[in-house]
PDB file of N, CA and C in Angstrom:
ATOM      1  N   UNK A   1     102.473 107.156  87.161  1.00  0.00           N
ATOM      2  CA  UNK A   1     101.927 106.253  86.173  1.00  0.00           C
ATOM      3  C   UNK A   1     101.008 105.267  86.901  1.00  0.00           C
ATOM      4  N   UNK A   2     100.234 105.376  86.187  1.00  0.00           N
ATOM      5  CA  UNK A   2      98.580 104.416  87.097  1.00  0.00           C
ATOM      6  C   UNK A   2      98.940 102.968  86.598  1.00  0.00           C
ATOM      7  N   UNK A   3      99.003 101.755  87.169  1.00  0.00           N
ATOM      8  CA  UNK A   3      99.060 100.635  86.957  1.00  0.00           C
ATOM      9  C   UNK A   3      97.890  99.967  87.267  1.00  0.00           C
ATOM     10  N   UNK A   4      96.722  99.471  85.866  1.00  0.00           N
ATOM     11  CA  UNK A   4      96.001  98.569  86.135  1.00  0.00           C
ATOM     12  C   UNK A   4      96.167  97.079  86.418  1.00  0.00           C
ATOM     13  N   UNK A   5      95.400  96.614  87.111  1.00  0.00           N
ATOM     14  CA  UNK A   5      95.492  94.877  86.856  1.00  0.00           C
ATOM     15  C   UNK A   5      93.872  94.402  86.560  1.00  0.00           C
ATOM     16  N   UNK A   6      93.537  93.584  85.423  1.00  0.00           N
ATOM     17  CA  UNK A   6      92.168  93.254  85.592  1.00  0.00           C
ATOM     18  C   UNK A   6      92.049  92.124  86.268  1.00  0.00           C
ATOM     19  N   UNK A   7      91.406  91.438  86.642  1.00  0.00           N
ATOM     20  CA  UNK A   7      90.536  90.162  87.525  1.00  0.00           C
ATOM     21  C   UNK A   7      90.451  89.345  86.498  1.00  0.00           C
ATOM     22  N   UNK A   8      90.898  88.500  86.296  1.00  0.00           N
ATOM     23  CA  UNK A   8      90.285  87.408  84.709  1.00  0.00           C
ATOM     24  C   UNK A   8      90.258  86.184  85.337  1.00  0.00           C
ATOM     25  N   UNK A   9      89.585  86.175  86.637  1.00  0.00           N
ATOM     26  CA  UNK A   9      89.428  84.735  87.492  1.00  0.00           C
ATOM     27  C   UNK A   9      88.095  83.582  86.708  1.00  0.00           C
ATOM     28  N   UNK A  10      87.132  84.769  86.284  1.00  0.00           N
ATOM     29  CA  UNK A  10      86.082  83.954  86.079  1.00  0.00           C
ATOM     30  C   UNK A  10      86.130  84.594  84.537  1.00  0.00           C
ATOM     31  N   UNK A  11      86.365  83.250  83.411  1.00  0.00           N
ATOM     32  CA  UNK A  11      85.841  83.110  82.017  1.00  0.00           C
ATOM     33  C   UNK A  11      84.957  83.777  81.111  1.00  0.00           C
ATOM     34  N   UNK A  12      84.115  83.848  82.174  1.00  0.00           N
ATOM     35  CA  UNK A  12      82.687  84.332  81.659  1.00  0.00           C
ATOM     36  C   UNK A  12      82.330  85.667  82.070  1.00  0.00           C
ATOM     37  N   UNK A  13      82.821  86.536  82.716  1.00  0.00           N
ATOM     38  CA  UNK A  13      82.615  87.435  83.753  1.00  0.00           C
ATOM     39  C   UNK A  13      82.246  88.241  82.601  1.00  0.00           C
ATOM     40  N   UNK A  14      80.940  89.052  82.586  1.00  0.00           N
ATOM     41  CA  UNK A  14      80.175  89.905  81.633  1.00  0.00           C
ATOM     42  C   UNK A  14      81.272  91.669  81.775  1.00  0.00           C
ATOM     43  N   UNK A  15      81.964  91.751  82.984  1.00  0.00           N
ATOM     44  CA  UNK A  15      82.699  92.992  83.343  1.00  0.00           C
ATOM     45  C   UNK A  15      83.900  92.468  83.965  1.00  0.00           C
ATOM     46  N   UNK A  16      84.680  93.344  83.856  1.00  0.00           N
ATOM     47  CA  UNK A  16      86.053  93.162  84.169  1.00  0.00           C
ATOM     48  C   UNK A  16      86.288  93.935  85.069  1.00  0.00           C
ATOM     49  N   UNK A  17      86.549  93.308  86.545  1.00  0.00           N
ATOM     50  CA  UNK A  17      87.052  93.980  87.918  1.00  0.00           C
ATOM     51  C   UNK A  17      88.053  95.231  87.758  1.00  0.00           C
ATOM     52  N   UNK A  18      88.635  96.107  88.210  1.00  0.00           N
ATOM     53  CA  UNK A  18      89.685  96.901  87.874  1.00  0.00           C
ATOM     54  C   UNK A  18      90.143  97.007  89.297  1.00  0.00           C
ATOM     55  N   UNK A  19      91.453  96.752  89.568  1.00  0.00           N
ATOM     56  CA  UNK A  19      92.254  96.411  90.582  1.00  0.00           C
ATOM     57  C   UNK A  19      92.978  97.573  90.883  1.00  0.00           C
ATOM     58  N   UNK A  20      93.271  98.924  91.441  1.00  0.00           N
ATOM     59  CA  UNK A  20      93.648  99.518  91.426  1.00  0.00           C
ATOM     60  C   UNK A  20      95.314  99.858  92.563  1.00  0.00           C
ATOM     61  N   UNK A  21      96.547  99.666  92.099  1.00  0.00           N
ATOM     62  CA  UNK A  21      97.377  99.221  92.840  1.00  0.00           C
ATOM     63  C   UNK A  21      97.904 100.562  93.875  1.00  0.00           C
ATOM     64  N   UNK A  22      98.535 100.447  94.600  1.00  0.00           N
ATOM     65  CA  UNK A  22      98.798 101.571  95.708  1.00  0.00           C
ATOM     66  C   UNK A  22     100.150 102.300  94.748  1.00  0.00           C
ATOM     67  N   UNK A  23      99.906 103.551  94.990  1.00  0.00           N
ATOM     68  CA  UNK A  23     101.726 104.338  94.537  1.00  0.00           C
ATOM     69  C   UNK A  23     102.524 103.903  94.831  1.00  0.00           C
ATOM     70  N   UNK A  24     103.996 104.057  93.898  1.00  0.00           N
ATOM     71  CA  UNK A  24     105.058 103.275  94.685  1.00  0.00           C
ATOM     72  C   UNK A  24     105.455 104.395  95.679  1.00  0.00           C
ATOM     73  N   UNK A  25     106.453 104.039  96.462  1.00  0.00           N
ATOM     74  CA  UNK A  25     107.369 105.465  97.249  1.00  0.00           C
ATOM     75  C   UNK A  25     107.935 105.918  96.561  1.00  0.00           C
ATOM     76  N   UNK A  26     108.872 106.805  97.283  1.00  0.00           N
ATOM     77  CA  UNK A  26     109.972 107.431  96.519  1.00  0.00           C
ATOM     78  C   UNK A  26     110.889 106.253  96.859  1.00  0.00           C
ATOM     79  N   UNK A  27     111.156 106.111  98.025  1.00  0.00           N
ATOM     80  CA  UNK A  27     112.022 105.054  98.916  1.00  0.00           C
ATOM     81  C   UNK A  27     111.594 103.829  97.611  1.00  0.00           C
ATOM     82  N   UNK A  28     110.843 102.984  97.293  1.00  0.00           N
ATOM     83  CA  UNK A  28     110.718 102.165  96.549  1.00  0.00           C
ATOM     84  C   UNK A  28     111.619 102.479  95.065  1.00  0.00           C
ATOM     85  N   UNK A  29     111.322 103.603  94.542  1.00  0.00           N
ATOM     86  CA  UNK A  29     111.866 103.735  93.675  1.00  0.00           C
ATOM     87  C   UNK A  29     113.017 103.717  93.449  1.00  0.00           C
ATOM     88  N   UNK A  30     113.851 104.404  94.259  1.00  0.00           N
ATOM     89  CA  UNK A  30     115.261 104.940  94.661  1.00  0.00           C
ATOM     90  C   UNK A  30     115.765 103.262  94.836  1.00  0.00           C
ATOM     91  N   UNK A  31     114.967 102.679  95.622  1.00  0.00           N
ATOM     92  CA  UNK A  31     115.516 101.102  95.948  1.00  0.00           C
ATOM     93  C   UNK A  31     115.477 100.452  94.631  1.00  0.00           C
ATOM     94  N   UNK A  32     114.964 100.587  93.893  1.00  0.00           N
ATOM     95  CA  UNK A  32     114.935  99.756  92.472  1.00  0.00           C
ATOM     96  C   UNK A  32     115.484  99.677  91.627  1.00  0.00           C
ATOM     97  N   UNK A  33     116.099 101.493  91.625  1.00  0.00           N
ATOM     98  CA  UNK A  33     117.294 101.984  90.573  1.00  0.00           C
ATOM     99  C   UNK A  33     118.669 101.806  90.761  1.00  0.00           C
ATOM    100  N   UNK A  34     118.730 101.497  92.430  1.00  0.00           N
ATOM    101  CA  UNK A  34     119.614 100.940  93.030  1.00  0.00           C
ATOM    102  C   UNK A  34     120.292  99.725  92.284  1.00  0.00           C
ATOM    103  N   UNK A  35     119.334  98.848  92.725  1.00  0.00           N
ATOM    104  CA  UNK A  35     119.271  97.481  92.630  1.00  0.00           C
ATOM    105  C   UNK A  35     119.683  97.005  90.745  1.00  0.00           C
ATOM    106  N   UNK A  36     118.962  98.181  89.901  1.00  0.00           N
ATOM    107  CA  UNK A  36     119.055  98.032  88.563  1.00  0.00           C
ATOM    108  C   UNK A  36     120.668  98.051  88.171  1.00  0.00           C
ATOM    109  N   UNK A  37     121.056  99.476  89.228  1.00  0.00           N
ATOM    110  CA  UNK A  37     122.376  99.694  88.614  1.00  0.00           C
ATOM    111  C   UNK A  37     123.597  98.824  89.277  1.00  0.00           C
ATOM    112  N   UNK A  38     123.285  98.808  90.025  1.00  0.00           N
ATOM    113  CA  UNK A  38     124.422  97.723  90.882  1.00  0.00           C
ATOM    114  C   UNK A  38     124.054  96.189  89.914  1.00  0.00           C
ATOM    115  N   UNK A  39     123.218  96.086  89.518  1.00  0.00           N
ATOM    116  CA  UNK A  39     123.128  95.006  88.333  1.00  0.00           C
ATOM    117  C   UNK A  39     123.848  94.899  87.336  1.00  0.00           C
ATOM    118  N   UNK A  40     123.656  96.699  86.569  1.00  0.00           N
ATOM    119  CA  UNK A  40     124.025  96.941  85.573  1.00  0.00           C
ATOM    120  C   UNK A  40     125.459  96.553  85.512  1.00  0.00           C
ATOM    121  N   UNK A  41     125.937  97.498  86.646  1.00  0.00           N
ATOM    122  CA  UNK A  41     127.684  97.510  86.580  1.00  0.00           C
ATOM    123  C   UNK A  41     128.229  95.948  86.610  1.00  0.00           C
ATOM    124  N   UNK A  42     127.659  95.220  87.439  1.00  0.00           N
ATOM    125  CA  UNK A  42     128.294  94.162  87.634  1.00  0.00           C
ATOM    126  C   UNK A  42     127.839  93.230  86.360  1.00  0.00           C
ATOM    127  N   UNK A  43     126.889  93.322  85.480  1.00  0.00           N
ATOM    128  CA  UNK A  43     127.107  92.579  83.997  1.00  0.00           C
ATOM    129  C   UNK A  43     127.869  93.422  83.143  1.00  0.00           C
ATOM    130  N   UNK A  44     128.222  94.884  83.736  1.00  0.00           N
ATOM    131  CA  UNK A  44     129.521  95.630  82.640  1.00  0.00           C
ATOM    132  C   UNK A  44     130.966  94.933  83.240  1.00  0.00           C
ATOM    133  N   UNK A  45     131.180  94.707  84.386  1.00  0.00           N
ATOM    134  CA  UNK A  45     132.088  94.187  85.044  1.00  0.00           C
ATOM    135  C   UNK A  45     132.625  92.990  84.871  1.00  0.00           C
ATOM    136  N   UNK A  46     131.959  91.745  85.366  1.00  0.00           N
ATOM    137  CA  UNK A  46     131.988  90.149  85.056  1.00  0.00           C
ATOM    138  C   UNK A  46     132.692  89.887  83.838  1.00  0.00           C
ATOM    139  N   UNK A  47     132.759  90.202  82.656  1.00  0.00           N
ATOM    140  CA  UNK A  47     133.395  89.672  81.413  1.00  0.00           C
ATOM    141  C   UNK A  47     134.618  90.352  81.232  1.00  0.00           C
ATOM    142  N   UNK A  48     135.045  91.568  81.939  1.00  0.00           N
ATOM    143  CA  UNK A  48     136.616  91.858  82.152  1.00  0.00           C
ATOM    144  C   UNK A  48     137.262  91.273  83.352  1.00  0.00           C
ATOM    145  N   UNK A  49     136.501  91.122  84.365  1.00  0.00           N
ATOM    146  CA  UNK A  49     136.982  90.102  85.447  1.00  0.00           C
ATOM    147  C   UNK A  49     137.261  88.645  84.680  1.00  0.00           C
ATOM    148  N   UNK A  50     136.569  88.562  84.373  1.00  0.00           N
ATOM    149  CA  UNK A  50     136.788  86.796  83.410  1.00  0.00           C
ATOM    150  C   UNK A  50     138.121  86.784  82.858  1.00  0.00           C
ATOM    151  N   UNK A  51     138.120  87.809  81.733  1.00  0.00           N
ATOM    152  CA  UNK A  51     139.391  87.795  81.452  1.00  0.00           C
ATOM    153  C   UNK A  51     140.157  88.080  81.344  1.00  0.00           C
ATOM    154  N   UNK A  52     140.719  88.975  82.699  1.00  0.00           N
ATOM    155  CA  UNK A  52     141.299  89.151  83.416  1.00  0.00           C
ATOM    156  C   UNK A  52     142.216  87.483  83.851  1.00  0.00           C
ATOM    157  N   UNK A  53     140.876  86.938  84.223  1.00  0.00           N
ATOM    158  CA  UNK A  53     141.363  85.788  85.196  1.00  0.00           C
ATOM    159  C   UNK A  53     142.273  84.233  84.420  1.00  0.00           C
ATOM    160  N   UNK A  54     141.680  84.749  83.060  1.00  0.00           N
ATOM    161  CA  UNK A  54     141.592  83.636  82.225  1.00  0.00           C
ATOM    162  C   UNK A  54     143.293  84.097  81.479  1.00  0.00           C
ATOM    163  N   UNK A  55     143.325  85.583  81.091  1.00  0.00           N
ATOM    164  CA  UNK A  55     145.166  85.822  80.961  1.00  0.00           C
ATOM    165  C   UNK A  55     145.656  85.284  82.203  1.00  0.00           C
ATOM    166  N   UNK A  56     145.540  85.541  83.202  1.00  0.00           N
ATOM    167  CA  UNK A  56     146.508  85.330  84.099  1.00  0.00           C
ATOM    168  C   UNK A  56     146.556  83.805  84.690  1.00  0.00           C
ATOM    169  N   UNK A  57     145.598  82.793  84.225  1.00  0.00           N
ATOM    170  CA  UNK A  57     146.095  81.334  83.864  1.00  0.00           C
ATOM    171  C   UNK A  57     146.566  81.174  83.130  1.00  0.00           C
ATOM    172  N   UNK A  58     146.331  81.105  82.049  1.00  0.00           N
ATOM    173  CA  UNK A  58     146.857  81.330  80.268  1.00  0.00           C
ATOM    174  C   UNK A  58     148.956  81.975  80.685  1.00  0.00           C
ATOM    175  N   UNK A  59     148.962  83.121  81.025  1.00  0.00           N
ATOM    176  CA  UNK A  59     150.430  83.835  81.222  1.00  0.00           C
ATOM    177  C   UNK A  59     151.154  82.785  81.987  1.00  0.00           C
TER     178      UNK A  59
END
């Protein structure tokens, strides 16, 4: 997937620069989905840890 960015530095600019960004890696990618899911789990996680923690003050 091609990712543009335009230039919108100058107001007036009659043409619009086209910024063309480098591929990601694979390594980039793999690192991202990583990062997504180890996210994921731990906002599926956190609210049974909670209360978890919150019976066992409560008991």
């Amino acid at each position: 997937m091609a990712v543009r960015n335009f230039d919108l530095t100058e107001p007036k600019s009659s043409r619009l620069l086209v910024l063309e960004s480098a591929p990601t890696r694979r390594q980039d990618l793999r690192r991202s989905k990583r990062r997504c899911a180890i996210i994921g789990i731990f906002c599926l996680a956190a609210p049974f840890a909670a209360a978890l923690v919150v019976l066992g003050v409560a008991h």
